[in-house]
C-alpha atoms as a PDB file:
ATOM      1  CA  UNK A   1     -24.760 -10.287 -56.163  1.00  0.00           C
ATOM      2  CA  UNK A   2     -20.888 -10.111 -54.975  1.00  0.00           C
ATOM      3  CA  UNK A   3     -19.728  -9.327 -51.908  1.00  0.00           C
ATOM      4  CA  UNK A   4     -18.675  -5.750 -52.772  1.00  0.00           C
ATOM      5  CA  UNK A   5     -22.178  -5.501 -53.936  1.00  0.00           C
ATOM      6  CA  UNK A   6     -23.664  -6.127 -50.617  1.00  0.00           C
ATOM      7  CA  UNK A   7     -21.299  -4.089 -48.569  1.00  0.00           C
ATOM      8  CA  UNK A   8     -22.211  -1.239 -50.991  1.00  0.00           C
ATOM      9  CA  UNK A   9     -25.999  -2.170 -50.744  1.00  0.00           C
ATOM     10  CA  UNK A  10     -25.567  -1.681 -47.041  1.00  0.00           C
ATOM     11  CA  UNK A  11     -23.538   1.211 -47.222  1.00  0.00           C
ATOM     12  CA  UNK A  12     -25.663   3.410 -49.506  1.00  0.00           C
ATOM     13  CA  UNK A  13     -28.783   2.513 -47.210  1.00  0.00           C
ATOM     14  CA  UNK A  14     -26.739   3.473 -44.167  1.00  0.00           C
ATOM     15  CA  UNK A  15     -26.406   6.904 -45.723  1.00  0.00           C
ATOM     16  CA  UNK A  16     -29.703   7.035 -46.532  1.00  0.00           C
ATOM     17  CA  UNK A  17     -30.994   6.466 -43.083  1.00  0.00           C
ATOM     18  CA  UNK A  18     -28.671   8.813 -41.973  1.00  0.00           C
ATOM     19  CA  UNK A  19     -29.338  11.541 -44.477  1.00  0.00           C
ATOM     20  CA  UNK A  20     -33.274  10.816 -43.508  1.00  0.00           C
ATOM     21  CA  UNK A  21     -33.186  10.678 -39.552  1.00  0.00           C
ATOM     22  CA  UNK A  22     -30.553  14.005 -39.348  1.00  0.00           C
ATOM     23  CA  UNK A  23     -30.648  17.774 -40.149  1.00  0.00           C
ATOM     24  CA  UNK A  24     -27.164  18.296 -40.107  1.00  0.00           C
ATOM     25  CA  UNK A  25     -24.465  16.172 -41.358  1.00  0.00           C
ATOM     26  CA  UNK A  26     -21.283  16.882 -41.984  1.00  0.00           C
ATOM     27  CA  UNK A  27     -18.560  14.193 -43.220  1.00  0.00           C
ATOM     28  CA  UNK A  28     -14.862  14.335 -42.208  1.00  0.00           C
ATOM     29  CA  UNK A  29     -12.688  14.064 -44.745  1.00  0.00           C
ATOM     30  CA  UNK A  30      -8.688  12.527 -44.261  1.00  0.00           C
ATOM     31  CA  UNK A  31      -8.381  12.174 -48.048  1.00  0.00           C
ATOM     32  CA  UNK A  32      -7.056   8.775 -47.053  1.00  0.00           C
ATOM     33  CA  UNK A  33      -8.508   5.359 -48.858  1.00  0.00           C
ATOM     34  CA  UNK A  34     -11.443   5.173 -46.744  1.00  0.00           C
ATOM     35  CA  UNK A  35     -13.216   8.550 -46.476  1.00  0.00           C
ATOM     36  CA  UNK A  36     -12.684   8.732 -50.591  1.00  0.00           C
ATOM     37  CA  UNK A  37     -14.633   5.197 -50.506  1.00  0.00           C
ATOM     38  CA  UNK A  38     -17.362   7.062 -48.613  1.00  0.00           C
ATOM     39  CA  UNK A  39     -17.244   9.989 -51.267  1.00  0.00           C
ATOM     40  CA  UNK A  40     -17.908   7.831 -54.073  1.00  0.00           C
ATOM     41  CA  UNK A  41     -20.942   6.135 -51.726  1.00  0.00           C
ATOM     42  CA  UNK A  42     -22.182   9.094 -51.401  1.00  0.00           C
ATOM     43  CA  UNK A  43     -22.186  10.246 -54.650  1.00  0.00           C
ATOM     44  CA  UNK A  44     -24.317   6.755 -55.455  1.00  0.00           C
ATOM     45  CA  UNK A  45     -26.299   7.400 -52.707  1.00  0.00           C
ATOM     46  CA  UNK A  46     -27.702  10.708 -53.855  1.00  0.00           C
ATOM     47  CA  UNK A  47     -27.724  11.018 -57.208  1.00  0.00           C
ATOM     48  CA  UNK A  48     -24.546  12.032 -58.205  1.00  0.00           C
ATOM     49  CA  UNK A  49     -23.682  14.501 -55.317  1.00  0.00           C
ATOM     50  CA  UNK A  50     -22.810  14.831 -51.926  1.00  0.00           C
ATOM     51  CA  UNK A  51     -25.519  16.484 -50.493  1.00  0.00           C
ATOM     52  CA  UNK A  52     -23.289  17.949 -47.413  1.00  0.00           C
ATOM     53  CA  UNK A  53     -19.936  19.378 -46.325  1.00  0.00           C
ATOM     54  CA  UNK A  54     -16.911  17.246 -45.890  1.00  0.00           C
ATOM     55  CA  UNK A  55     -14.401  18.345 -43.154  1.00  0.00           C
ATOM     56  CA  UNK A  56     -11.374  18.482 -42.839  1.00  0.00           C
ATOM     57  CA  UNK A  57      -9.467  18.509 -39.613  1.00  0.00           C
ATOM     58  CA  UNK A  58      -6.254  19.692 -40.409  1.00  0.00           C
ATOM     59  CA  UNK A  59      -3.638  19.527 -37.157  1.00  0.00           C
ATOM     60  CA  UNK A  60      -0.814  21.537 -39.731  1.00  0.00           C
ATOM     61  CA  UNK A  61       1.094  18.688 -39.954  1.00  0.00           C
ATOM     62  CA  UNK A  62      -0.487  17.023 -42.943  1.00  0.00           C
ATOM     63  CA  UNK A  63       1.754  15.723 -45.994  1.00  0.00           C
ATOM     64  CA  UNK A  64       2.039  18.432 -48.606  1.00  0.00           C
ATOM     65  CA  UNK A  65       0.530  15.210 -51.366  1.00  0.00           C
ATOM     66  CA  UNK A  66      -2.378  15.266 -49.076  1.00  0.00           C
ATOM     67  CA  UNK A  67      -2.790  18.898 -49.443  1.00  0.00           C
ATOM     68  CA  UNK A  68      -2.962  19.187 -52.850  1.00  0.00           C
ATOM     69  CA  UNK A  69      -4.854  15.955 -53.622  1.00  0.00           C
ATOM     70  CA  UNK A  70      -7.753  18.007 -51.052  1.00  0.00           C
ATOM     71  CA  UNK A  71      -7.762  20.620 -53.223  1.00  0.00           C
ATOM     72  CA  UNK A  72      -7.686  18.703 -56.772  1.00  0.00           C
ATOM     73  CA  UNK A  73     -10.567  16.459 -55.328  1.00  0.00           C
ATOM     74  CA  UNK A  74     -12.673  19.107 -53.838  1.00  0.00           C
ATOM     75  CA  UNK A  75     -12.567  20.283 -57.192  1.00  0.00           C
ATOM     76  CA  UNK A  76     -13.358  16.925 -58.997  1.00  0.00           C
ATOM     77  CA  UNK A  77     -16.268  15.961 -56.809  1.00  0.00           C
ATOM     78  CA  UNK A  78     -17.635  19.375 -56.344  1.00  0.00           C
ATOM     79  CA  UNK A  79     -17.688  19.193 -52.434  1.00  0.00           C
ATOM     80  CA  UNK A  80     -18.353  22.145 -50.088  1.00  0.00           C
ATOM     81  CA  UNK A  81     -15.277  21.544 -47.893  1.00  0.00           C
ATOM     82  CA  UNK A  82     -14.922  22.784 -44.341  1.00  0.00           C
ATOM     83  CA  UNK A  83     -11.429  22.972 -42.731  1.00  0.00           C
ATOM     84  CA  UNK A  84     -11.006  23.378 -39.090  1.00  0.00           C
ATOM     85  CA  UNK A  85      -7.574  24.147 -37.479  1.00  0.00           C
ATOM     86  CA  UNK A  86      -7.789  24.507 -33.570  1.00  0.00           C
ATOM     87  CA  UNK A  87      -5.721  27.668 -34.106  1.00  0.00           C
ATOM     88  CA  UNK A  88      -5.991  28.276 -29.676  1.00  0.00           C
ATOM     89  CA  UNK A  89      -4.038  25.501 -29.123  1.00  0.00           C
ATOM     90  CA  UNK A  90      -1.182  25.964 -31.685  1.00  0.00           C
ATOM     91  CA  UNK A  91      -1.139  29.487 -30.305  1.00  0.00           C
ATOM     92  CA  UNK A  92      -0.540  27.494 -26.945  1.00  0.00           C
ATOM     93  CA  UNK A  93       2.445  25.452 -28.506  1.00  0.00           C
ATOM     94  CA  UNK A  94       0.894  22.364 -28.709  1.00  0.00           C
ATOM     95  CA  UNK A  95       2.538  20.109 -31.206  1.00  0.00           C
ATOM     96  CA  UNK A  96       5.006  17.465 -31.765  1.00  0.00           C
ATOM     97  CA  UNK A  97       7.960  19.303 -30.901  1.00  0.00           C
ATOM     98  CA  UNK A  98       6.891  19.539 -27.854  1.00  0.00           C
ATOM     99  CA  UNK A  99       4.386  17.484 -26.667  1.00  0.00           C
ATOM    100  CA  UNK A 100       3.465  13.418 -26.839  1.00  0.00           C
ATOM    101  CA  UNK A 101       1.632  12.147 -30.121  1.00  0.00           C
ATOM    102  CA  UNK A 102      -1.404  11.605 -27.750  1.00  0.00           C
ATOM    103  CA  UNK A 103      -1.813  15.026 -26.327  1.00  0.00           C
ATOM    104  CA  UNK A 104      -1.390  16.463 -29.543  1.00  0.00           C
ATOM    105  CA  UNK A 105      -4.304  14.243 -31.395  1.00  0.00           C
ATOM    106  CA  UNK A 106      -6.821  15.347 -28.608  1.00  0.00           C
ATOM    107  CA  UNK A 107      -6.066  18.942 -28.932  1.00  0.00           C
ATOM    108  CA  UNK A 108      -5.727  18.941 -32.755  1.00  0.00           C
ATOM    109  CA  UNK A 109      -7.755  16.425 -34.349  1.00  0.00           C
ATOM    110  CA  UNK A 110     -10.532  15.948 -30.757  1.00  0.00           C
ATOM    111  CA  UNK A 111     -11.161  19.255 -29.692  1.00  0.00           C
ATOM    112  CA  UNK A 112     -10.817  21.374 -33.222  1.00  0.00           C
ATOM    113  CA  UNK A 113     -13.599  18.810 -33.930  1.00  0.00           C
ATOM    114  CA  UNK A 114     -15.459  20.043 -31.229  1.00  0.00           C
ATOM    115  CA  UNK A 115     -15.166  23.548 -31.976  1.00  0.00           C
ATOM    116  CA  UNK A 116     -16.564  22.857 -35.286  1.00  0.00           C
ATOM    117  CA  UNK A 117     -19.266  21.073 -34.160  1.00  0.00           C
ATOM    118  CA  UNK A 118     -20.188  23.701 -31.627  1.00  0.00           C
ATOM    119  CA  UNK A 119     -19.920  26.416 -34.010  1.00  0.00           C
ATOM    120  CA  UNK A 120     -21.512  24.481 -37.087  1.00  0.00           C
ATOM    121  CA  UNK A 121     -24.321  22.428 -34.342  1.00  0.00           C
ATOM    122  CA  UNK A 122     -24.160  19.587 -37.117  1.00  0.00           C
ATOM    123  CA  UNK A 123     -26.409  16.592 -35.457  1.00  0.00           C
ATOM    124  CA  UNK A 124     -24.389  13.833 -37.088  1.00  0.00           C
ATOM    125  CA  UNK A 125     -21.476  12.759 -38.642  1.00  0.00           C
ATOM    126  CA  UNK A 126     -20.568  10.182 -41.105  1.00  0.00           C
ATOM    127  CA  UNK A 127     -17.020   8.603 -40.522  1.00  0.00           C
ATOM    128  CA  UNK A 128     -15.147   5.973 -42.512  1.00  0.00           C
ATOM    129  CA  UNK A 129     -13.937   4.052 -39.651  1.00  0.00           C
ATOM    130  CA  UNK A 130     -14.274  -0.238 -39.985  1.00  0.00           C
ATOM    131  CA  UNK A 131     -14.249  -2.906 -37.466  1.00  0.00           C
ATOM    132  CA  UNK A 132     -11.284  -4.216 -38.240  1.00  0.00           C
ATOM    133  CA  UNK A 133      -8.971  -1.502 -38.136  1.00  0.00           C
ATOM    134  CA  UNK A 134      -8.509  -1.967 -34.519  1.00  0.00           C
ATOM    135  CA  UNK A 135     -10.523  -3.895 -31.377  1.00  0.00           C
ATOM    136  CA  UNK A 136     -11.404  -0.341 -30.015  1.00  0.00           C
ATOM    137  CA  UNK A 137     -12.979   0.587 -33.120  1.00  0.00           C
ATOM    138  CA  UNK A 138     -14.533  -3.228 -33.303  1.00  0.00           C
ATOM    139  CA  UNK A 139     -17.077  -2.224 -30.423  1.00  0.00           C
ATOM    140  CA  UNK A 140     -18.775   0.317 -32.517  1.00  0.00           C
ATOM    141  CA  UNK A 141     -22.547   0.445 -33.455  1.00  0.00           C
ATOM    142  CA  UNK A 142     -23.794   1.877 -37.632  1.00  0.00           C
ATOM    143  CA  UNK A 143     -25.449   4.705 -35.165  1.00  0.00           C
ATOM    144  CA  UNK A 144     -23.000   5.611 -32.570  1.00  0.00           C
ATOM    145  CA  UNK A 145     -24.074   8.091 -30.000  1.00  0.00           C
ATOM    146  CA  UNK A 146     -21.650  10.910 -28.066  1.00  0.00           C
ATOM    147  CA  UNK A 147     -22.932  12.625 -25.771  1.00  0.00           C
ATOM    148  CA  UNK A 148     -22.931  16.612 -25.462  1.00  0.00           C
ATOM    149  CA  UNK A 149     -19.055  16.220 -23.868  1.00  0.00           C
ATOM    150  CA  UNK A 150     -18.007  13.978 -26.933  1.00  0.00           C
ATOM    151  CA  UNK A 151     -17.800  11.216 -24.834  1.00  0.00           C
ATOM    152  CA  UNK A 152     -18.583   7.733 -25.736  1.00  0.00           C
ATOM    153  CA  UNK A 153     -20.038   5.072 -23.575  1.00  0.00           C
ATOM    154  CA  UNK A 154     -18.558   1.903 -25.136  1.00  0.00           C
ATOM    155  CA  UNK A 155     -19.832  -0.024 -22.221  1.00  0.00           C
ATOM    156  CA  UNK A 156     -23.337   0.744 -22.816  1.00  0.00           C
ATOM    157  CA  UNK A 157     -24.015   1.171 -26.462  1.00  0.00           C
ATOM    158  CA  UNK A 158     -27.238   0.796 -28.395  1.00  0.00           C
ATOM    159  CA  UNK A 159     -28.603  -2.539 -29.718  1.00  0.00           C
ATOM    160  CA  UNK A 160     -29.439  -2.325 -33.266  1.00  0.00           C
ATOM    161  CA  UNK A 161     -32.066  -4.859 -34.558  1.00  0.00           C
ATOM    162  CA  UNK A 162     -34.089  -5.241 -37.779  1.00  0.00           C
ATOM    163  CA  UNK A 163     -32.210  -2.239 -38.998  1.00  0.00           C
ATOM    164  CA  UNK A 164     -33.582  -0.303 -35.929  1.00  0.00           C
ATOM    165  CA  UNK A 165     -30.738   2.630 -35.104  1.00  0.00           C
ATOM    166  CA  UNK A 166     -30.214   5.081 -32.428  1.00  0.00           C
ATOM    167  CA  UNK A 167     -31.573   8.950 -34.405  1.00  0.00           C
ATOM    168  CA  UNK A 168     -32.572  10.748 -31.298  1.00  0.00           C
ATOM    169  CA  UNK A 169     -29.894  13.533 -29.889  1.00  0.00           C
ATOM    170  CA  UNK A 170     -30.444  15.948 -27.069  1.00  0.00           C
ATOM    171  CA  UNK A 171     -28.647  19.778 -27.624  1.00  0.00           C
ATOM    172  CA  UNK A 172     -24.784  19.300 -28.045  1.00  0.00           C
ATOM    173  CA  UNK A 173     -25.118  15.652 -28.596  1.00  0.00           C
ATOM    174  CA  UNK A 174     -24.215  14.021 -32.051  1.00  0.00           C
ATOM    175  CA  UNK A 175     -24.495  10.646 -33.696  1.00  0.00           C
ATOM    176  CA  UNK A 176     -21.313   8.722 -35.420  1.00  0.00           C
ATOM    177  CA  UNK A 177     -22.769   6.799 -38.936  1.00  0.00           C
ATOM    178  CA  UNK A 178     -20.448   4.245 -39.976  1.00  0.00           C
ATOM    179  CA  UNK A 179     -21.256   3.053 -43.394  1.00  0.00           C
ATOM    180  CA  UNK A 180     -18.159   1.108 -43.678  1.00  0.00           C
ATOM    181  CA  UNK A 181     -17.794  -0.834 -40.586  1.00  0.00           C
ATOM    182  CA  UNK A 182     -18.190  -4.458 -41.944  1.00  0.00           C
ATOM    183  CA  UNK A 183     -15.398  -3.625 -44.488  1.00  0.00           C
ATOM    184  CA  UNK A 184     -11.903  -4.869 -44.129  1.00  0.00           C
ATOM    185  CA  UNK A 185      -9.285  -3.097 -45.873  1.00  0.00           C
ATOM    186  CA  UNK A 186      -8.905  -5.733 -48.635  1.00  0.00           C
ATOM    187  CA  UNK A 187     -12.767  -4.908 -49.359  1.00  0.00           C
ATOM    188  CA  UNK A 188     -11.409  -1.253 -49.486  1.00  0.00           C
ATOM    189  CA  UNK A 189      -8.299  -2.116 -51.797  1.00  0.00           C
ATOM    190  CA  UNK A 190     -11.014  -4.203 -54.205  1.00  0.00           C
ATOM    191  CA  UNK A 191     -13.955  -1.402 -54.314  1.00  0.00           C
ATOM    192  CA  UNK A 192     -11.515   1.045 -55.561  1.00  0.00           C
ATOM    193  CA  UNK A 193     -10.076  -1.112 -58.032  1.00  0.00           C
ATOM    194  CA  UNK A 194     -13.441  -2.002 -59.285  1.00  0.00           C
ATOM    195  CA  UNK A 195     -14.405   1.664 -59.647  1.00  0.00           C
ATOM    196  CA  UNK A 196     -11.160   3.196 -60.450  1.00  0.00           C
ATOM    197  CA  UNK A 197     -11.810   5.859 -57.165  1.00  0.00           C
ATOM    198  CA  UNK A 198      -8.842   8.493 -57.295  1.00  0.00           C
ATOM    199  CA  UNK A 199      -6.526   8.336 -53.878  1.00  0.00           C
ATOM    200  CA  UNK A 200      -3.083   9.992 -53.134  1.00  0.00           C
ATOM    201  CA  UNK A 201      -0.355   8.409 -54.944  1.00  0.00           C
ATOM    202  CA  UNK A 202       1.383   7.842 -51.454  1.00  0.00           C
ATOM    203  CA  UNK A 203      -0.231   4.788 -51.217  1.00  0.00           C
ATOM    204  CA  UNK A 204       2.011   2.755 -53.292  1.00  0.00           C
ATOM    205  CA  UNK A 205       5.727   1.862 -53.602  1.00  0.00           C
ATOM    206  CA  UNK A 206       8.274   4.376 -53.885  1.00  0.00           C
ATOM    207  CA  UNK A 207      12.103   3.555 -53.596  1.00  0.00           C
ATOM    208  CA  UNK A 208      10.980   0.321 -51.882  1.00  0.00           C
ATOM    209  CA  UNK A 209       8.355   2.015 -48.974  1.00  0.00           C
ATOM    210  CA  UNK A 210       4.667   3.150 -49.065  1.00  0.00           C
ATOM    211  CA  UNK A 211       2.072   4.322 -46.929  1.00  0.00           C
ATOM    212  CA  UNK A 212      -0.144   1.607 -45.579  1.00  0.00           C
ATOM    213  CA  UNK A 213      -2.522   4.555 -43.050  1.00  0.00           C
ATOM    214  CA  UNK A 214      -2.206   8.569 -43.567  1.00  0.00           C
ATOM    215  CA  UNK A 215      -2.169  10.632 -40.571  1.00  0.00           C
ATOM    216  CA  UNK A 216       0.279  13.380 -39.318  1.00  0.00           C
ATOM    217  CA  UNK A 217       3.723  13.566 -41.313  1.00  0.00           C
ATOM    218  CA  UNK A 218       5.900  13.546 -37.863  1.00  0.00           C
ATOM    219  CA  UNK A 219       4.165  10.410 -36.419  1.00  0.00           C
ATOM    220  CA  UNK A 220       3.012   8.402 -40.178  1.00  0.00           C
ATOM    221  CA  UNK A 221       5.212   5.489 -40.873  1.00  0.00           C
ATOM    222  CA  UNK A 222       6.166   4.106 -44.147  1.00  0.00           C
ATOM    223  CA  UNK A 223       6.176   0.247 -44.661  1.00  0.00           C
ATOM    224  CA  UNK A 224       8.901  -1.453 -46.210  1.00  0.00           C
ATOM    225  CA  UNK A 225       7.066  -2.828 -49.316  1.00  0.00           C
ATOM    226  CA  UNK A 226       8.132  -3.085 -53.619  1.00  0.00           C
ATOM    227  CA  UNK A 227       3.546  -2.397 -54.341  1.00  0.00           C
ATOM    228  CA  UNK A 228       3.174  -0.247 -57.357  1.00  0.00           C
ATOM    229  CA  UNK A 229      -0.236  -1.502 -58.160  1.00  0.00           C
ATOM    230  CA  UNK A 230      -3.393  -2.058 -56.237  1.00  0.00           C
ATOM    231  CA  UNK A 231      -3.412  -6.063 -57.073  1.00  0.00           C
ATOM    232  CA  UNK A 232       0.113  -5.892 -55.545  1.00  0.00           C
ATOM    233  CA  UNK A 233      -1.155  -4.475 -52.168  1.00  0.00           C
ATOM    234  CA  UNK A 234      -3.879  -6.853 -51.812  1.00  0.00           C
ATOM    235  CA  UNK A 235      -1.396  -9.472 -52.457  1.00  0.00           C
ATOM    236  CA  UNK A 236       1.004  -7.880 -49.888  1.00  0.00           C
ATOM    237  CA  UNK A 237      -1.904  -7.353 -47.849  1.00  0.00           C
ATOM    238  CA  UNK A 238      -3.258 -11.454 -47.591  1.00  0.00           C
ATOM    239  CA  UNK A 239       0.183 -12.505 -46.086  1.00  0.00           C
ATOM    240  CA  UNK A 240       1.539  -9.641 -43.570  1.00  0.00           C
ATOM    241  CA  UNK A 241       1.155  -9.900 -39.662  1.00  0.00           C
ATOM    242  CA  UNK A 242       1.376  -6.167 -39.255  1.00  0.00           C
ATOM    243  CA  UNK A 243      -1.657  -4.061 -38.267  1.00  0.00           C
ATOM    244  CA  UNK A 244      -2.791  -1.257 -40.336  1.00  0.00           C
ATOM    245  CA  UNK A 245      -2.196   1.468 -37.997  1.00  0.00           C
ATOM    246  CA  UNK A 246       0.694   0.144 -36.419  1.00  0.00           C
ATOM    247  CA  UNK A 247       2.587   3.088 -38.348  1.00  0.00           C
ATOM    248  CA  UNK A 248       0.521   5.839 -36.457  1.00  0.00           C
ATOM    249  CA  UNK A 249       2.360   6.328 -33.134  1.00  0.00           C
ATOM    250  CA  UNK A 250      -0.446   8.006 -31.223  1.00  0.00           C
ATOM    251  CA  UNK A 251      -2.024   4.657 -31.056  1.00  0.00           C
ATOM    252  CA  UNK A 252       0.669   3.073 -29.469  1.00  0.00           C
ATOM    253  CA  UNK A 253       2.065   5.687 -27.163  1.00  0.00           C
ATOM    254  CA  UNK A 254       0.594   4.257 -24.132  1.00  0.00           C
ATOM    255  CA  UNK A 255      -1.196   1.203 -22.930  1.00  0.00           C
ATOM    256  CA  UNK A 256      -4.847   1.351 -24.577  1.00  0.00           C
ATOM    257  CA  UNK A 257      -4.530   5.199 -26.541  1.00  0.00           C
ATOM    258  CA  UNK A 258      -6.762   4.151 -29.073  1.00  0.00           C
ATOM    259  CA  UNK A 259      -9.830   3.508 -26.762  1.00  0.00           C
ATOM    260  CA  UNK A 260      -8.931   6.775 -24.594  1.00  0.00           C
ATOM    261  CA  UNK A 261      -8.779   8.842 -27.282  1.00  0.00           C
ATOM    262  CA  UNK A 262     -12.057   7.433 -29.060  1.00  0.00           C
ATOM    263  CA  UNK A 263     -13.577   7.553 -25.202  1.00  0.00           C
ATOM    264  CA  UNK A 264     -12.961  11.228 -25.536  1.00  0.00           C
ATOM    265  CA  UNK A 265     -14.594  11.455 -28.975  1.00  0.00           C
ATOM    266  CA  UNK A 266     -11.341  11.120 -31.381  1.00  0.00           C
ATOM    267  CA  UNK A 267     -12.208   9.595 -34.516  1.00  0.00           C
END
């Protein structure tokens, strides 16, 4: 058995437990590398299908490739799609005209999220975050609990033993699954080679630059880089210094953003 073997092993039974333990799931959707990863999973997981909705949390800033590779894959993989825009607060004038990159990912991407939650009462979600994308995301649990404020208590999570995981949720409350938190985004890069998984084309080099994370057009950075093909990235990949969101400028606006925003229930 390889290594991408195991993490998929572990992956599949992650949604499994999941899929088991909850009676609503829902799983958000950034059409980015990772949550197509967890698409295909899914699809192993269950037979062929992905037996709930994927959501998308669109702030109305997303890159018009994005767009269309949403609609072209919800097509493809048959999924029931769910987009949320928090239409209140771009009725307020909250964007990045105006405001700072972290005010507008809490309003946009944290609080639609709660709306749909409240609206949809889903009891879990499955994300597509990993360990190594940053050391606030490194503190995680594969059963994360937030309480019925979003909130999460990174100073007291959990203990999982002997594939033991938090399934119990109180009204409002919800439960993070992260099938893919023991991959590293080389492990990402090699599982979709392997299985040829479809992913925007922004990905790789154009006129010298690509897209190394996808978030919101205004505050996504390209990377200076010549990668047309996927061995080229991984290549690219085993000798840079940079970090793989260090293109996304909410999580650098101010000294710790990432873990505030995740505190608050960001993804």
């Amino acid at each position: 058995m390889t290594h991408l073997d195991r993490l998929e092993n572990q992956s599949i039974f992650l949604f499994r437990e999941a899929h088991h333990a909850f009676k609503n799931i829902a799983m958000p959707w950034s059409m980015g590398k990772d949550s197509n990863v967890l698409i295909w999973l899914a699809k192993k997981a269950f037979g062929g299908h992905v037996p709930f909705p994927v959501l998308h949390i669109d702030t109305t800033y997303e890159f018009p490739e994005m767009l269309e590779f949403r609609e072209w894959a919800t097509k493809h993989y048959g999924l029931k799609l769910i987009v949320k825009i928090n239409e209140e607060a771009r009725a307020r004038g909250i964007g990045y005209e105006t405001h700072d990159p972290v005010t507008v990912t809490h309003e946009l991407k944290t609080v639609a999220l709660q709306q749909v939650l409240s609206e949809y009462k889903f009891d879990a979600l499955i994300t597509g975050i990993r360990r190594d994308e940053d050391s606030t995301r490194a503190k995680e649990r594969y059963f994360s609990p937030r309480n019925a404020q979003f909130e999460w208590e990174y100073k007291d999570q959990p203990p999982e033993f002997w594939g033991q995981f938090t399934t119990a949720v109180a009204p409002g409350e919800h439960v993070r699954v992260q099938p893919l938190l023991d991959w590293t985004e080389v492990d990402i890069w090699r599982y979709i080679q392997r299985n040829e998984i479809p992913i925007p084309q922004m990905y790789f080099a154009r006129n010298g630059k690509r897209y190394r994370s996808l978030g919101c057009m205004p505050i996504t950075k390209s990377v200076e880089s010549n990668a047309t093909t996927i061995e080229d990235i991984i290549a690219e990949l085993q000798v840079t210094k940079t970090s793989e969101r260090a293109g996304r400028a909410q999580d650098h606006h101010e000294r710790n953003a990432m873990q505030k925003l995740r505190a608050k229930g960001f993804m």
